[in-house]
Protein backbone atom coordinates (compact mmCIF):
# COMPACT_ATOMS: atom_id res chain seq x y z
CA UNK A 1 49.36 7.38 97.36
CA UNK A 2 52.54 8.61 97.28
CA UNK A 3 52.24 12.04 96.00
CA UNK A 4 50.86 12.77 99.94
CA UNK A 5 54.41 13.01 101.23
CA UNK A 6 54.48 15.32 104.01
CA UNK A 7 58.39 16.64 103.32
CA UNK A 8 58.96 18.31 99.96
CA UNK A 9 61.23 15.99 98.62
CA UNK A 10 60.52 13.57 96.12
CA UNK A 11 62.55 11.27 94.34
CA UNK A 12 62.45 8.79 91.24
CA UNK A 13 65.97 6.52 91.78
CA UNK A 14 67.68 4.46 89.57
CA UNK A 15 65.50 1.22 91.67
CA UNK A 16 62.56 2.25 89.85
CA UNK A 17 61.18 3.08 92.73
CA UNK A 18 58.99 6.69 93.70
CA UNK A 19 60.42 7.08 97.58
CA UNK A 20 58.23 9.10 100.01
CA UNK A 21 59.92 9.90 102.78
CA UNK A 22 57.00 10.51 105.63
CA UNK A 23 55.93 6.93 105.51
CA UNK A 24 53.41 6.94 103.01
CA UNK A 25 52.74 4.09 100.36
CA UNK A 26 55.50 3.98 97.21
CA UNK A 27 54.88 3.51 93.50
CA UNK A 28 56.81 1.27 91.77
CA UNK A 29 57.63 2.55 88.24
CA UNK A 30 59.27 1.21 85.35
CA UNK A 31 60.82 3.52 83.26
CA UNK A 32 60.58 2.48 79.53
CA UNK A 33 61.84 5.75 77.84
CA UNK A 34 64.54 7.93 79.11
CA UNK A 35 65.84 10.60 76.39
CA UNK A 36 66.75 14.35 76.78
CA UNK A 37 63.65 15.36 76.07
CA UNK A 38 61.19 12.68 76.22
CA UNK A 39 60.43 10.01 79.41
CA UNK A 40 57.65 7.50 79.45
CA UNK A 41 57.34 5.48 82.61
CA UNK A 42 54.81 2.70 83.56
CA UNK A 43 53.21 2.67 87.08
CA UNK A 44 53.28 -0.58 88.47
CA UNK A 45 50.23 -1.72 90.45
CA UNK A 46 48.15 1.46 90.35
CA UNK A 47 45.11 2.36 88.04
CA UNK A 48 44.77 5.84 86.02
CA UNK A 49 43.12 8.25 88.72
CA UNK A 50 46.71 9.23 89.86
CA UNK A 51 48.01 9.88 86.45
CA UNK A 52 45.14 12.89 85.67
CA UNK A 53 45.92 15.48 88.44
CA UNK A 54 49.51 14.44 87.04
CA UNK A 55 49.08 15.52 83.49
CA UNK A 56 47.21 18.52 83.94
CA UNK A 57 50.07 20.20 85.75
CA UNK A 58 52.82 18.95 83.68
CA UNK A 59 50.53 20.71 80.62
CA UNK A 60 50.58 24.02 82.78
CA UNK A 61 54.42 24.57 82.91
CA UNK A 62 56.01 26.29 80.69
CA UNK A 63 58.85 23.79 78.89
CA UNK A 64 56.50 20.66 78.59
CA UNK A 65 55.60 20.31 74.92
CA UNK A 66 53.80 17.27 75.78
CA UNK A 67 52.23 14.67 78.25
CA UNK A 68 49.81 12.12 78.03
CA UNK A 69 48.79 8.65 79.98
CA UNK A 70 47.77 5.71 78.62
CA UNK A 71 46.50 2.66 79.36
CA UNK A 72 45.78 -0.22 76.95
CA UNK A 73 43.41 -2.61 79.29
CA UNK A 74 41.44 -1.07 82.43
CA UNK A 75 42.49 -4.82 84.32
CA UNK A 76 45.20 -6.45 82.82
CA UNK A 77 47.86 -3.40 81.95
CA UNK A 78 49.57 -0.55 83.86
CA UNK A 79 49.03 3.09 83.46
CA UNK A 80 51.76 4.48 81.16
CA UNK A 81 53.19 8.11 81.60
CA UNK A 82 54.19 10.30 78.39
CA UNK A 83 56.32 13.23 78.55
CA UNK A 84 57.81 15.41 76.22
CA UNK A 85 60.07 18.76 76.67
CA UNK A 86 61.73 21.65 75.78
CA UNK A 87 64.66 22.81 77.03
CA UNK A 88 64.27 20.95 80.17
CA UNK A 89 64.61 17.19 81.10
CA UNK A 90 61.44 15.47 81.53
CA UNK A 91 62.09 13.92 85.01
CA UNK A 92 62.80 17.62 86.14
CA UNK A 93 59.46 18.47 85.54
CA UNK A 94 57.55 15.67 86.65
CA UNK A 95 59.62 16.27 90.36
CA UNK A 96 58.44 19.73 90.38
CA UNK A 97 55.14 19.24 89.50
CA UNK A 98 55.30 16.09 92.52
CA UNK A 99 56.15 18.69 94.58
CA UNK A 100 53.59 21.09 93.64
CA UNK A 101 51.04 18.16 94.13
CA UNK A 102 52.46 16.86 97.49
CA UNK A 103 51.99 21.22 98.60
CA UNK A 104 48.29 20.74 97.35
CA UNK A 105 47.08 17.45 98.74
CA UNK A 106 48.83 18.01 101.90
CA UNK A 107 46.83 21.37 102.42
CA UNK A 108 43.69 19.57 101.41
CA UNK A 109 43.76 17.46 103.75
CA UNK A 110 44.68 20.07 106.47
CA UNK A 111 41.36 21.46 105.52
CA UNK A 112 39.75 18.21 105.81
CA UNK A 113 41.07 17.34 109.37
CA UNK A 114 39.74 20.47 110.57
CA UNK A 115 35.86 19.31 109.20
């Protein structure tokens, strides 16, 4: 999962490709939308369940108008990311709320190594 990046930095590059620098597995996306406002990417390879804790924190802040995920077949299709803003670009927020994620899952699983 990529999101479990131990550094704070994420990245989505022009390869279409989400880097995480501490070693952990990468996403391959595909961006299909790319506007001022608006960005929809599809998530090669993966299923929905990474796309949920995703949304809900991209509906928390502030200048998102919008986000959804999709996905038209459970087997045959990829996941699809929606995203639509205000005053703010939509890859902007979807690399903060990465971060906030990483911050999360990286404490949860301090917690959990402790058990």
């Amino acid at each position: 999962m990529g999101i479990l990046a131990a550094s704070g930095r994420v990245s989505l590059t022009k390869d279409l490709k989400w880097k995480s620098p501490s070693g952990y597995d990468t996403m391959e996306i595909k961006i299909i939308k790319d506007r001022a406002n608006e960005l929809e990417i599809e998530i090669i390879g993966e299923d929905s369940t990474i796309l949920n804790p995703i949304k809900e924190k991209l509906l928390e802040r502030e200048k998102v108008v919008y986000a959804e995920y999709s996905i038209e077949h459970p087997i045959l299709s990829n996941p699809k990311l929606y995203i639509k803003t205000k005053d703010a670009r939509p890859k902007d927020e979807l690399k903060a709320v990465l971060k906030e994620l990483q911050k999360e899952f990286k404490s949860f699983r301090q917690q959990v190594e402790k058990l």
